[in-house]
N, C-alpha and C. Protein backbone atom coordinates (compact mmCIF):
# COMPACT_ATOMS: atom_id res chain seq x y z
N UNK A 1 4.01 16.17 3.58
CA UNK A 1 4.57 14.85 3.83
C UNK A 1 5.33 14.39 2.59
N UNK A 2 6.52 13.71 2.92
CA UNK A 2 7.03 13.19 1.97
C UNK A 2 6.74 11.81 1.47
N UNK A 3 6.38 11.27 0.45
CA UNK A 3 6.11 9.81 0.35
C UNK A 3 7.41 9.42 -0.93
N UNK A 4 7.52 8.07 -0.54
CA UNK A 4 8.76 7.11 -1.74
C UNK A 4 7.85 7.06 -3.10
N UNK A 5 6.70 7.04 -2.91
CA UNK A 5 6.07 7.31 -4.33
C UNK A 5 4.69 7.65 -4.29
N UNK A 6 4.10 7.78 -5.56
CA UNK A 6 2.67 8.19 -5.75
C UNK A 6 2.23 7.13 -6.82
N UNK A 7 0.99 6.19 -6.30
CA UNK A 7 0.44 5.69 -7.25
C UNK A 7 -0.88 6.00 -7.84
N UNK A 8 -1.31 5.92 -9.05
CA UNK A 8 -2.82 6.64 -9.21
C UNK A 8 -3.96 4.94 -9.36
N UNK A 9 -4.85 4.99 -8.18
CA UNK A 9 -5.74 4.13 -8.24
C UNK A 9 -7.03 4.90 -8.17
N UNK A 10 -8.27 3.81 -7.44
CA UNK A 10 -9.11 4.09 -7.14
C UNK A 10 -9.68 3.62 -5.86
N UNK A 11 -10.07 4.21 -4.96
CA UNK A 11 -11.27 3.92 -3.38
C UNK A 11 -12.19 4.26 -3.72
N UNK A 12 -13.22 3.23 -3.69
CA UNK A 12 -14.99 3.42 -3.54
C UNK A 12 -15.02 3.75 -5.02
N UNK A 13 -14.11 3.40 -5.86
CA UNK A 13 -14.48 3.24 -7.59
C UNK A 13 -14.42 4.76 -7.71
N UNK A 14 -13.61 5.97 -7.08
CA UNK A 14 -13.66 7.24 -6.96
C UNK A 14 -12.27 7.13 -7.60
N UNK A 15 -11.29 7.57 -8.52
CA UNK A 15 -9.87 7.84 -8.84
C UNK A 15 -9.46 8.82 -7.75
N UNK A 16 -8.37 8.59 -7.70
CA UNK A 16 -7.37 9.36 -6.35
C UNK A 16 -5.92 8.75 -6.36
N UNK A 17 -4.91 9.15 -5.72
CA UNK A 17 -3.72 8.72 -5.26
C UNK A 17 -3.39 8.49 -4.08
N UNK A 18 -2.48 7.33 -4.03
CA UNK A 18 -1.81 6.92 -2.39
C UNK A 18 -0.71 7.18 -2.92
N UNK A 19 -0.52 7.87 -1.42
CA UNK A 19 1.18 8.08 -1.30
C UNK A 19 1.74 7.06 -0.59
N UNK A 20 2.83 6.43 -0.52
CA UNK A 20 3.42 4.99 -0.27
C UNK A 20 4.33 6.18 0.94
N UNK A 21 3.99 5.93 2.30
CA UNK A 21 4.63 6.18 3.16
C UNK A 21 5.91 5.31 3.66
N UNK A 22 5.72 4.42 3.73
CA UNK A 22 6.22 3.19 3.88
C UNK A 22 6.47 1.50 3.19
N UNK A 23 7.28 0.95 3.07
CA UNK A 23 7.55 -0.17 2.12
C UNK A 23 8.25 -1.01 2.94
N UNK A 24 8.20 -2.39 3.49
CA UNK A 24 9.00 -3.42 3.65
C UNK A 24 8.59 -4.92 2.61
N UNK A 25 9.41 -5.10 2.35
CA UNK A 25 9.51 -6.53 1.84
C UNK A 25 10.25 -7.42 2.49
N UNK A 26 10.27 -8.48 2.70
CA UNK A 26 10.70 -9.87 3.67
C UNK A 26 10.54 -10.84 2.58
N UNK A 27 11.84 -11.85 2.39
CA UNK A 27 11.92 -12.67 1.30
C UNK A 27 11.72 -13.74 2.56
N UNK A 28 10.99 -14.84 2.44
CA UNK A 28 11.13 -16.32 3.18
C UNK A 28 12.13 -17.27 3.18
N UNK A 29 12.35 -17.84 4.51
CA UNK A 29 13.80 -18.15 5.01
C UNK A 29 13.61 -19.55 5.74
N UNK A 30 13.49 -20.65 4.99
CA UNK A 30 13.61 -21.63 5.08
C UNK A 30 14.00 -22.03 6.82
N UNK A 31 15.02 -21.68 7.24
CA UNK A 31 15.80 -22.13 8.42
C UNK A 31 15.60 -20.58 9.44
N UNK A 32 13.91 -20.04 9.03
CA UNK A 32 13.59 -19.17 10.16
C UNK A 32 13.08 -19.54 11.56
N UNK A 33 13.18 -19.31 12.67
CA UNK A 33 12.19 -19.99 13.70
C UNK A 33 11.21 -19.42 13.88
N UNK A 34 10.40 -18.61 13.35
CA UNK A 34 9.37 -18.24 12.97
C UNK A 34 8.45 -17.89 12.26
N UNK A 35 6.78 -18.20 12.24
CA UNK A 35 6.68 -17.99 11.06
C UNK A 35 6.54 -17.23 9.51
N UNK A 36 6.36 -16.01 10.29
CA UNK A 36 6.58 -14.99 9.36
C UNK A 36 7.48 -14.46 9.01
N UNK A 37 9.02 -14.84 9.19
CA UNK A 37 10.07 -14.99 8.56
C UNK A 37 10.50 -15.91 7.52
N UNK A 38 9.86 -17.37 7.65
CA UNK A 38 9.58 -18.42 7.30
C UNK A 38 8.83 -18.71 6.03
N UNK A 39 7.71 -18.00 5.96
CA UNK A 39 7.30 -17.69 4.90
C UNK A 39 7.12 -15.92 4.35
N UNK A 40 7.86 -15.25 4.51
CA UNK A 40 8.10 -13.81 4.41
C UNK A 40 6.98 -13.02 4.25
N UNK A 41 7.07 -11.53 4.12
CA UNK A 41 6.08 -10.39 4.15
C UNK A 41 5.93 -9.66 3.50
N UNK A 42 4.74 -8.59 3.33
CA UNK A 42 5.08 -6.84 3.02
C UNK A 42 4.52 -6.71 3.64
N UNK A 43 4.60 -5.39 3.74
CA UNK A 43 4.04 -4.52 4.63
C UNK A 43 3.96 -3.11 3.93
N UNK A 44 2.73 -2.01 4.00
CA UNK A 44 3.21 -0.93 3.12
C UNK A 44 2.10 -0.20 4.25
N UNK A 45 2.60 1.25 4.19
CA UNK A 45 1.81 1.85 4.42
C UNK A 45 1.74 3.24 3.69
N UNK A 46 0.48 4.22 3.45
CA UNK A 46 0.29 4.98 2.32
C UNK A 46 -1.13 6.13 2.99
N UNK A 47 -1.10 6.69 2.29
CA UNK A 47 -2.01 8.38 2.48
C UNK A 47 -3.43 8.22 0.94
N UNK A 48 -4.18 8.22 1.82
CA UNK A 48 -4.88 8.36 0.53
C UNK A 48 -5.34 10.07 0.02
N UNK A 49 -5.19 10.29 -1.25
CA UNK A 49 -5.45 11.56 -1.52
C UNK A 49 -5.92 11.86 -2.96
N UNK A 50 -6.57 13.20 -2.99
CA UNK A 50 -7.31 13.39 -4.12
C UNK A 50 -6.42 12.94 -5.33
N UNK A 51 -7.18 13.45 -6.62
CA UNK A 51 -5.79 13.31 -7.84
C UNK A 51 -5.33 14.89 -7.57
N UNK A 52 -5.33 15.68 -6.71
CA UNK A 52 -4.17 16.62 -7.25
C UNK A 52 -2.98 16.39 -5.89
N UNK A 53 -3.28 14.89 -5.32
CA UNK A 53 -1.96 14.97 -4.20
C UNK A 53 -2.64 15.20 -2.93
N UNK A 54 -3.51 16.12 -2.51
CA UNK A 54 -4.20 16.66 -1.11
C UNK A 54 -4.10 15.10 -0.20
N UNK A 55 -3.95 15.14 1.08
CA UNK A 55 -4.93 14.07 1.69
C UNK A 55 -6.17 14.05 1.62
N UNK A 56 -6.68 13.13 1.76
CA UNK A 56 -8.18 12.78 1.30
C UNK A 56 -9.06 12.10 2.57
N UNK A 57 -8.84 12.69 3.67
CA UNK A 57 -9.69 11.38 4.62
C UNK A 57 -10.65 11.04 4.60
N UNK A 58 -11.32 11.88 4.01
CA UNK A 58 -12.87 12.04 3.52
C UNK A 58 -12.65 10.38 2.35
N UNK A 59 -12.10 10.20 1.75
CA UNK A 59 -12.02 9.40 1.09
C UNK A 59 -11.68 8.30 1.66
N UNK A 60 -10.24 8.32 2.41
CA UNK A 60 -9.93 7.09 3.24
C UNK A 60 -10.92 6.37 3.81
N UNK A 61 -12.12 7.36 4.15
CA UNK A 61 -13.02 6.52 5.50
C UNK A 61 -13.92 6.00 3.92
N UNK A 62 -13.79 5.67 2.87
CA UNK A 62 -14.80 4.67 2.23
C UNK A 62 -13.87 3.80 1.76
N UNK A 63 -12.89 3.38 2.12
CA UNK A 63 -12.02 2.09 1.69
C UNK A 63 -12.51 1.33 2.21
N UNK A 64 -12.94 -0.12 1.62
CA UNK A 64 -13.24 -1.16 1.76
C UNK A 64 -11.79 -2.09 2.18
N UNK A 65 -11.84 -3.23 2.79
CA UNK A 65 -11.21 -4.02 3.27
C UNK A 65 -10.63 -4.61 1.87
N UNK A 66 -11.39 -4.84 0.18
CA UNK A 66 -11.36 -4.88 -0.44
C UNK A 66 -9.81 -4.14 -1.52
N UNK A 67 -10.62 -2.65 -0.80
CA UNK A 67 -9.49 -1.61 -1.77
C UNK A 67 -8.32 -1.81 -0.80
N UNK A 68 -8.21 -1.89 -0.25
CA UNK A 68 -6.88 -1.56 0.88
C UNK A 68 -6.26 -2.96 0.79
N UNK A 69 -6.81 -3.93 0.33
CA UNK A 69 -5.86 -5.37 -0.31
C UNK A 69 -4.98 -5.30 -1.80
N UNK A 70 -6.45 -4.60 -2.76
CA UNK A 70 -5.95 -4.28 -4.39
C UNK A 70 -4.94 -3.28 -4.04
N UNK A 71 -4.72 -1.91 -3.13
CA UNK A 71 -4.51 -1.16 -3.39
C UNK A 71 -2.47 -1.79 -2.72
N UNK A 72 -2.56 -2.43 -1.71
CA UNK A 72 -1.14 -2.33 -0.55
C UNK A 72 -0.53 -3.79 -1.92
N UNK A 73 -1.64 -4.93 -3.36
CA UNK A 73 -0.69 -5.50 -3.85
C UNK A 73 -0.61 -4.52 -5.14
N UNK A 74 -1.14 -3.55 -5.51
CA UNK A 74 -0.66 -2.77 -6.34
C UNK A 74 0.33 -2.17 -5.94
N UNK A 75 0.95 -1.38 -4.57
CA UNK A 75 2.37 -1.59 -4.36
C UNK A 75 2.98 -1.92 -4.46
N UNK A 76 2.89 -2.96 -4.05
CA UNK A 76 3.95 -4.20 -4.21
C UNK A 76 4.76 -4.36 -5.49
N UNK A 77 3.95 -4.81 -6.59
CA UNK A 77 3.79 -4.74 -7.56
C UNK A 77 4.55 -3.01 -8.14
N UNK A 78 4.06 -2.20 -8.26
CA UNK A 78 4.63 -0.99 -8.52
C UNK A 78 6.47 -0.94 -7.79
N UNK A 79 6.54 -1.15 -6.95
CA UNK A 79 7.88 -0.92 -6.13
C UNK A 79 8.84 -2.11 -6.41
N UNK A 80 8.33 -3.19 -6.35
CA UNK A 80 8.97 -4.53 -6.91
C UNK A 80 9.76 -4.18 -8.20
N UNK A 81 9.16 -3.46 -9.32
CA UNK A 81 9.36 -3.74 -11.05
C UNK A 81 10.48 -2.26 -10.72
């Protein structure tokens, strides 16, 4: 698989990498008629995998609701700068 990038974090306090499959950003638009245009978005989606790159599902399935918040604004953040 190809990913737009590789970041090195951690799931379940384990080190590993996500691959950033996907990236949208949405800036907020005052004169949107809706609201999530209105006040804008991201959206990211990503692979979780060992540190040598592998997928990791074995890993994925211990992400907390937690890591998968730190992890999609550490994107953000990473792709933004």
């Amino acid at each position: 698989m190809t990913y737009l990038t590789k970041i090195e974090t951690r799931v379940a306090g384990i080190p590993c990498i996500v691959g950033v499959t996907s990236f949208v950003s949405v800036r907020g638009n005052v004169s949107a008629d809706n609201e999530m245009d209105y006040h804008g978005y991201t959206e990211s989606e990503f692979e979780v995998c060992d540190r040598r790159g592998r997928p990791a599902p074995w890993l994925a399935r211990k992400m907390t609701s937690a890591d998968e918040s730190r992890i999609e604004s550490e994107i953000a953040e990473y792709i933004k700068h």
